[in-house]
PDB file of N, CA and C in Angstrom:
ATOM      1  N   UNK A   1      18.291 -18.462   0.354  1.00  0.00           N
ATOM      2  CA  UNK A   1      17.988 -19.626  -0.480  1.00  0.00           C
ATOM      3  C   UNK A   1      16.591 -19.459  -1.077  1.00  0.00           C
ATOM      4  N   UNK A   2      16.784 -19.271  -2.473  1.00  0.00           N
ATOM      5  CA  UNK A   2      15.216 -19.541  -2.921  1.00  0.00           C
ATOM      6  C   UNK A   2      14.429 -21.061  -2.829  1.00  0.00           C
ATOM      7  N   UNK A   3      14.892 -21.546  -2.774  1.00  0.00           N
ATOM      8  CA  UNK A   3      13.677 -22.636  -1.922  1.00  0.00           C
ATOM      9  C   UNK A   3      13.107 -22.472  -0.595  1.00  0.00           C
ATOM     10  N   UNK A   4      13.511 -22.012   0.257  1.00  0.00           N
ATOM     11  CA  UNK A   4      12.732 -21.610   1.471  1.00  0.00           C
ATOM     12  C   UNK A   4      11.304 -20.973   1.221  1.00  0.00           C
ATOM     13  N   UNK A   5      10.566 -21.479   1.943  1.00  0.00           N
ATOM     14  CA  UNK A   5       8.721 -21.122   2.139  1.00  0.00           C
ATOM     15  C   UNK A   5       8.944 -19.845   2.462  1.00  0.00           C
ATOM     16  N   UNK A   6       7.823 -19.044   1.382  1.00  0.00           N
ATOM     17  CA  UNK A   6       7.364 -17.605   2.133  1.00  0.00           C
ATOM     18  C   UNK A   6       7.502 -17.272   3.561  1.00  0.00           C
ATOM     19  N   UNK A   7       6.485 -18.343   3.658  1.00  0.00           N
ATOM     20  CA  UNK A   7       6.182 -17.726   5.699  1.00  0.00           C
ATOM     21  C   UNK A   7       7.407 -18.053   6.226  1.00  0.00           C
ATOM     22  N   UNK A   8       8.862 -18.500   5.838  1.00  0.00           N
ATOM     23  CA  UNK A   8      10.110 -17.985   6.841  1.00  0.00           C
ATOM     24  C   UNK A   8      10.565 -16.452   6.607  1.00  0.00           C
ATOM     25  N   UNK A   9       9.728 -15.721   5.614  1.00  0.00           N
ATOM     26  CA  UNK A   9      10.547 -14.225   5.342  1.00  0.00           C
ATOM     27  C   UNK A   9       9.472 -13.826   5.382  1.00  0.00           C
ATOM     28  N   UNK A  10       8.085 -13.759   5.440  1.00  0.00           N
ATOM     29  CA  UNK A  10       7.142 -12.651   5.136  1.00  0.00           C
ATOM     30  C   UNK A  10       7.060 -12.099   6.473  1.00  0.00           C
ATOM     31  N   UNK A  11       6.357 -11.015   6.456  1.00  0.00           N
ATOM     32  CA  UNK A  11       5.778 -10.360   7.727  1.00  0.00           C
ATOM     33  C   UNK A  11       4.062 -10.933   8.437  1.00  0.00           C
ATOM     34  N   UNK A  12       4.574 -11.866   9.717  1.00  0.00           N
ATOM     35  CA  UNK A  12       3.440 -11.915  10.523  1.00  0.00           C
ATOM     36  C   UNK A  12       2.662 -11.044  10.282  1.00  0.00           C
ATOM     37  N   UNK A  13       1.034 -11.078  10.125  1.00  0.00           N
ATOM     38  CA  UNK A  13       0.114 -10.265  10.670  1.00  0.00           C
ATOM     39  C   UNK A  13       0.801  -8.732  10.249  1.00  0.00           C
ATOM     40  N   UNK A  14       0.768  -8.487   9.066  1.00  0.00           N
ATOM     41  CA  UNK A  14       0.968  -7.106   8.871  1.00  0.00           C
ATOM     42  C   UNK A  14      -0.400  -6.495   8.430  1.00  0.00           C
ATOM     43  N   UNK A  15      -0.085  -5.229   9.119  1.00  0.00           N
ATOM     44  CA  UNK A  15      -1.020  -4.169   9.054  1.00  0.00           C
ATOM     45  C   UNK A  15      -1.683  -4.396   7.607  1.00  0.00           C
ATOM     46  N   UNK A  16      -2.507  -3.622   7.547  1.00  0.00           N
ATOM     47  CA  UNK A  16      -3.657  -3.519   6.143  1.00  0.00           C
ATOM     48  C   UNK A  16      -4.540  -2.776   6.355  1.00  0.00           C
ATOM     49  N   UNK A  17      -4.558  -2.089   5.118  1.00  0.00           N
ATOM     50  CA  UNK A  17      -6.078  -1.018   5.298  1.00  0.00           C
ATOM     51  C   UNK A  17      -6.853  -1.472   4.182  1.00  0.00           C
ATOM     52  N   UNK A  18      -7.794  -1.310   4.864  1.00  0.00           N
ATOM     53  CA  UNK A  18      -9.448  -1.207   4.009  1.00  0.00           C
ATOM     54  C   UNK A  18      -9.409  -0.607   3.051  1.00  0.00           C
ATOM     55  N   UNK A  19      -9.913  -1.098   1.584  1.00  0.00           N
ATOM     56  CA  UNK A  19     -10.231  -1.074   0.476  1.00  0.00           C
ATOM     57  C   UNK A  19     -11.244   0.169   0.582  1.00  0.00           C
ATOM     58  N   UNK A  20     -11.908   0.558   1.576  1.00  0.00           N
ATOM     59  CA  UNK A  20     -12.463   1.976   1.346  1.00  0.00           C
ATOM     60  C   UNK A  20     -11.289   3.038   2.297  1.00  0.00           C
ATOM     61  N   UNK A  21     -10.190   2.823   2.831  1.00  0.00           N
ATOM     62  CA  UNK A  21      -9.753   3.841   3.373  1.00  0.00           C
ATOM     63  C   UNK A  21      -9.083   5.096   1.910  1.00  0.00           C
ATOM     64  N   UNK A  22      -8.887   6.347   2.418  1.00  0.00           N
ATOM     65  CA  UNK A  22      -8.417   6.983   1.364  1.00  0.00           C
ATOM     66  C   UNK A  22      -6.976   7.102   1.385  1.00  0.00           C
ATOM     67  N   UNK A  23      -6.699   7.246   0.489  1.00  0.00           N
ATOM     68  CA  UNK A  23      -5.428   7.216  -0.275  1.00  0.00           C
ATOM     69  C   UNK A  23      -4.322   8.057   0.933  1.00  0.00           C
ATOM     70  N   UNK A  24      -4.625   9.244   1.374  1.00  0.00           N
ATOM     71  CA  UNK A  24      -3.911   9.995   2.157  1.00  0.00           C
ATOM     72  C   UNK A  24      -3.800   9.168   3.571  1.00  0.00           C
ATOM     73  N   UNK A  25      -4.540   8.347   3.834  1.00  0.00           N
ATOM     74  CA  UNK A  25      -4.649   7.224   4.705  1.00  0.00           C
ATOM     75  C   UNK A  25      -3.391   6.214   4.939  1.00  0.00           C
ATOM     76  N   UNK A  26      -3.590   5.480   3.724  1.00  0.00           N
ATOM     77  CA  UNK A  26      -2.533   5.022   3.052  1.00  0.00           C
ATOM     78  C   UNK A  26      -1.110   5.060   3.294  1.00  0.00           C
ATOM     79  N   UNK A  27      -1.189   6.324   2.554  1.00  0.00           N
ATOM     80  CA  UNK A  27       0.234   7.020   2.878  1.00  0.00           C
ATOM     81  C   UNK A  27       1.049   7.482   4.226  1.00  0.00           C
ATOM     82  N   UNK A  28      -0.125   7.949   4.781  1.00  0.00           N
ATOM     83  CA  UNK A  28       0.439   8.246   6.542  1.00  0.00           C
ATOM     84  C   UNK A  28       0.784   7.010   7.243  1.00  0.00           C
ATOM     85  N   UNK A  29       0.056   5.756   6.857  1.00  0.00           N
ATOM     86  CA  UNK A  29       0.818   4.148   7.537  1.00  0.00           C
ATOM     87  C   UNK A  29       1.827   4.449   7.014  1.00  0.00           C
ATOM     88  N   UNK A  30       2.246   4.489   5.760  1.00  0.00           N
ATOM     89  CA  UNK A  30       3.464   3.613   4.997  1.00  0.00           C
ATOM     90  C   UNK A  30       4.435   4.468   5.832  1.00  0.00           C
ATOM     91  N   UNK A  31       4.066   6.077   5.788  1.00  0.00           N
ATOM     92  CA  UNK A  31       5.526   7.189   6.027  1.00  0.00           C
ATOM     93  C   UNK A  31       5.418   6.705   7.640  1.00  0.00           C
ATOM     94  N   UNK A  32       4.083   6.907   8.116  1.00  0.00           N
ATOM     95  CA  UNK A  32       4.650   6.545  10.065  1.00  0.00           C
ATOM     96  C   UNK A  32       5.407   5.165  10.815  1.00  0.00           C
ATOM     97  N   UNK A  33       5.029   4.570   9.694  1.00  0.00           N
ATOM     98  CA  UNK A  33       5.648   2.894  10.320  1.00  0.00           C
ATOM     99  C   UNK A  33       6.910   2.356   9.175  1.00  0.00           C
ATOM    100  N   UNK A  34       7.412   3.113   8.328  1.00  0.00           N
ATOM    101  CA  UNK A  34       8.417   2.851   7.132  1.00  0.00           C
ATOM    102  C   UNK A  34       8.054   1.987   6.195  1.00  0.00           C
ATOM    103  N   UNK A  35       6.947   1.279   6.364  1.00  0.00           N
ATOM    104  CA  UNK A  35       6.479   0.642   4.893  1.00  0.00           C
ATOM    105  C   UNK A  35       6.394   1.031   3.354  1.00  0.00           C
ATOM    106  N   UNK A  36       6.979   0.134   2.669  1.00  0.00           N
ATOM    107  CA  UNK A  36       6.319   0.793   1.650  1.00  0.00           C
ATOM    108  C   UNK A  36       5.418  -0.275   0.777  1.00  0.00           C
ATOM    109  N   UNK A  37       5.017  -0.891   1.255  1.00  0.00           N
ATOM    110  CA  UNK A  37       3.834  -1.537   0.798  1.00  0.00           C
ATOM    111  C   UNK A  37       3.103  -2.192   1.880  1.00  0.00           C
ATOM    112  N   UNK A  38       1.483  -2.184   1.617  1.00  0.00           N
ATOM    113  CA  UNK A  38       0.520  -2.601   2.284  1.00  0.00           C
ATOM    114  C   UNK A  38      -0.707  -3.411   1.756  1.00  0.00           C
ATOM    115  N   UNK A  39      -0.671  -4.138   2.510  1.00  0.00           N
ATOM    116  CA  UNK A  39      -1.951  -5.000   2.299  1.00  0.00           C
ATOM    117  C   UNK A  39      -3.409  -4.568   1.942  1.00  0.00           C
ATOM    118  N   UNK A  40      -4.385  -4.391   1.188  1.00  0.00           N
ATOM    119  CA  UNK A  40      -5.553  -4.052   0.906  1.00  0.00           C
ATOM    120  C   UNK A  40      -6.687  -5.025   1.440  1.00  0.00           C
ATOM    121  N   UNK A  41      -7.502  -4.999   1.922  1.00  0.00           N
ATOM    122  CA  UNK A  41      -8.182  -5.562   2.997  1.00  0.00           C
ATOM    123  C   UNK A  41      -9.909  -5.516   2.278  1.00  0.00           C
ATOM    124  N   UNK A  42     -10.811  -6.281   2.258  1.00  0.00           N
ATOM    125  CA  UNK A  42     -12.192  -6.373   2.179  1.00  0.00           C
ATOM    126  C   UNK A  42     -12.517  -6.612   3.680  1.00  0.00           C
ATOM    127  N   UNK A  43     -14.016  -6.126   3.548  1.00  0.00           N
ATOM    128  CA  UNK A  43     -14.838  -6.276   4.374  1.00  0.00           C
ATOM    129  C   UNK A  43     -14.557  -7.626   5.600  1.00  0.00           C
ATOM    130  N   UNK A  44     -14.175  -8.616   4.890  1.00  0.00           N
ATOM    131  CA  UNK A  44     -13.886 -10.208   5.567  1.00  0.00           C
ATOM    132  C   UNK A  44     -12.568  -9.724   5.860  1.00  0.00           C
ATOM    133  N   UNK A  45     -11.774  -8.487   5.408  1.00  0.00           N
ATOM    134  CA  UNK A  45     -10.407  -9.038   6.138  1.00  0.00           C
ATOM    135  C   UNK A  45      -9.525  -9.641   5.187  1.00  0.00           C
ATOM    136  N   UNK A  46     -10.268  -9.830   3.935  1.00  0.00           N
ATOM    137  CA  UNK A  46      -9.179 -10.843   3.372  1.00  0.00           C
ATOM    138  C   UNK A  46      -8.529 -10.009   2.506  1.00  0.00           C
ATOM    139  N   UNK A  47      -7.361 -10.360   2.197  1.00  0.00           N
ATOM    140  CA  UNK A  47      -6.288  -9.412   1.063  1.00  0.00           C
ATOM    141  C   UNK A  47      -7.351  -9.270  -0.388  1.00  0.00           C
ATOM    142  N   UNK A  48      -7.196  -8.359  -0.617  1.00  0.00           N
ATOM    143  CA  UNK A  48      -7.606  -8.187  -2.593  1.00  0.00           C
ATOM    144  C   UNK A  48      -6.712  -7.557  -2.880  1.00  0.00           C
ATOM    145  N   UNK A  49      -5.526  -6.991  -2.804  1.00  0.00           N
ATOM    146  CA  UNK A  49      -4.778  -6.518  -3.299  1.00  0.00           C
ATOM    147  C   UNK A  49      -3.408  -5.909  -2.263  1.00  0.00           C
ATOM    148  N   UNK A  50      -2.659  -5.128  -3.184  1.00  0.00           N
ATOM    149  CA  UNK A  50      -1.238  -4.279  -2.281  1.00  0.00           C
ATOM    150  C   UNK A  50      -1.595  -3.462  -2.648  1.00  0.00           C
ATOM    151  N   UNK A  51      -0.907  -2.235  -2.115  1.00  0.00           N
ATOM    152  CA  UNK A  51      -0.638  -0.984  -2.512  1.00  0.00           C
ATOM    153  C   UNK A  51       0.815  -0.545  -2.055  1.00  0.00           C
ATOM    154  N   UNK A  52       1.262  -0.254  -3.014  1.00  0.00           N
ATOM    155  CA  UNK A  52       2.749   0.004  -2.919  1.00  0.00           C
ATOM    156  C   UNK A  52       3.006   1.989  -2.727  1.00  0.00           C
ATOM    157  N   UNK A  53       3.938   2.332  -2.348  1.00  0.00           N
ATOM    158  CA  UNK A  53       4.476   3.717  -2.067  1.00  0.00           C
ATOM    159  C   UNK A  53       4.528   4.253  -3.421  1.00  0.00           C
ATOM    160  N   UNK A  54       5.132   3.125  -4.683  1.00  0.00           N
ATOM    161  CA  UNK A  54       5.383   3.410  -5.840  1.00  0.00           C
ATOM    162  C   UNK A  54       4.208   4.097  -6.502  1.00  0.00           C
ATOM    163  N   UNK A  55       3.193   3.021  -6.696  1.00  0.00           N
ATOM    164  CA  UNK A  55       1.388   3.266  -6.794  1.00  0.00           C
ATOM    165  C   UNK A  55       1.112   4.451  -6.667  1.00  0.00           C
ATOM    166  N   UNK A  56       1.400   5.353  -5.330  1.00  0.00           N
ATOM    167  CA  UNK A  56       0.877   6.455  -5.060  1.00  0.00           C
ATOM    168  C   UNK A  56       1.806   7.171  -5.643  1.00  0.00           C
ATOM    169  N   UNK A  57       2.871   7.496  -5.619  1.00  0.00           N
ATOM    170  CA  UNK A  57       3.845   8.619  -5.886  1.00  0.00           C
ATOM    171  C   UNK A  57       3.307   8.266  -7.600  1.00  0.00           C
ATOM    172  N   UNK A  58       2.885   7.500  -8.232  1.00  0.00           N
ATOM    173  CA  UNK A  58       2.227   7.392  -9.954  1.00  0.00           C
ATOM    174  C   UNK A  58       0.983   7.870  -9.812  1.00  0.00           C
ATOM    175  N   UNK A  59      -0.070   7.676  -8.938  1.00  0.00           N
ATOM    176  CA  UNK A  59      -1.324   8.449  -8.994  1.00  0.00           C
ATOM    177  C   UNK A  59      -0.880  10.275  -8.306  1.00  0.00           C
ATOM    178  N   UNK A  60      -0.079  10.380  -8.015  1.00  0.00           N
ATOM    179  CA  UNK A  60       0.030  11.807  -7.798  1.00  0.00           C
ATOM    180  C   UNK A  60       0.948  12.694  -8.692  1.00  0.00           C
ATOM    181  N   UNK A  61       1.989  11.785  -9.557  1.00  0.00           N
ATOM    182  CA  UNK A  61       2.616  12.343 -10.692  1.00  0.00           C
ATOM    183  C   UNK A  61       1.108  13.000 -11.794  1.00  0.00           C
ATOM    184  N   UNK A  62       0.796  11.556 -11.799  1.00  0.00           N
ATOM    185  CA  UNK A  62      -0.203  11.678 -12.800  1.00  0.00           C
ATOM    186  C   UNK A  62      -1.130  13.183 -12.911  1.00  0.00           C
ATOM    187  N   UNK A  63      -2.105  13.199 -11.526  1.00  0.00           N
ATOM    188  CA  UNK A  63      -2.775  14.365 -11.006  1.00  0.00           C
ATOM    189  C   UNK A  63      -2.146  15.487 -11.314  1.00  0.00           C
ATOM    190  N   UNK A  64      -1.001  16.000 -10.860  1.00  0.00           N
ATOM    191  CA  UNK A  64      -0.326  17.089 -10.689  1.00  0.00           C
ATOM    192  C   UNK A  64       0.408  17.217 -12.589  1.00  0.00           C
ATOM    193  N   UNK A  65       0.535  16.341 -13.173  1.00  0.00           N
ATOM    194  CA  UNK A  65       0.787  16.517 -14.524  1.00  0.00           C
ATOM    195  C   UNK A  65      -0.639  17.021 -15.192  1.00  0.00           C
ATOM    196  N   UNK A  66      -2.013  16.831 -14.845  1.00  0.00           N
ATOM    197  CA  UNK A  66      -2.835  16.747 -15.547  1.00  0.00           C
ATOM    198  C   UNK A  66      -3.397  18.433 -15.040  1.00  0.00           C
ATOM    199  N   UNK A  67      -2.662  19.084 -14.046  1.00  0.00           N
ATOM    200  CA  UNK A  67      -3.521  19.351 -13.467  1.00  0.00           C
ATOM    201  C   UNK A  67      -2.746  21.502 -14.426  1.00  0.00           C
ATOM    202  N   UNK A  68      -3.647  22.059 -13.801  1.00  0.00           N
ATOM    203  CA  UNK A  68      -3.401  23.820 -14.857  1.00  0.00           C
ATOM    204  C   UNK A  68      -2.177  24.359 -13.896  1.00  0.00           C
ATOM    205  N   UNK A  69      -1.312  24.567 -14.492  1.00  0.00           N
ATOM    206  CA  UNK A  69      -0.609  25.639 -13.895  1.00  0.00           C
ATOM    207  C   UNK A  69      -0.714  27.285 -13.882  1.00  0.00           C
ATOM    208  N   UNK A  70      -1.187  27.742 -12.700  1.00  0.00           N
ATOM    209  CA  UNK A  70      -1.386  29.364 -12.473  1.00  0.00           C
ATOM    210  C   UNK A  70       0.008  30.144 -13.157  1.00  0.00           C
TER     211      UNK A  70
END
């Protein structure tokens, strides 16, 4: 039912990494625990953003398109 409140479907207290962790960071939560999206975290803890599985697999298309082939 779309009227039901978020907090009956979201995830309690889900994990989140820090806005300075690196990217390869990231990725090892999402692949070790099956996520594919995560919470982005400041200093306080508080959300500033997601980061999705999608996100990364686009910053690494990107790289590897930009990048010289031997």
């Amino acid at each position: 039912a779309l009227d039901r409140p978020v907090a009956e479907v979201m995830t309690p207290n889900p994990e989140t990494v820090h806005e300075d962790e690196t990217i390869a960071y990231a990725l090892h939560a999402m692949s070790v625990n099956g996520y594919r999206h995560l919470p982005v975290a400041d200093d306080a803890g508080q959300a500033v953003s997601i980061i999705s599985a999608r996100d990364i697999l686009r910053l690494l298309s990107r790289r590897f398109a930009t990048a010289e082939v031997n």
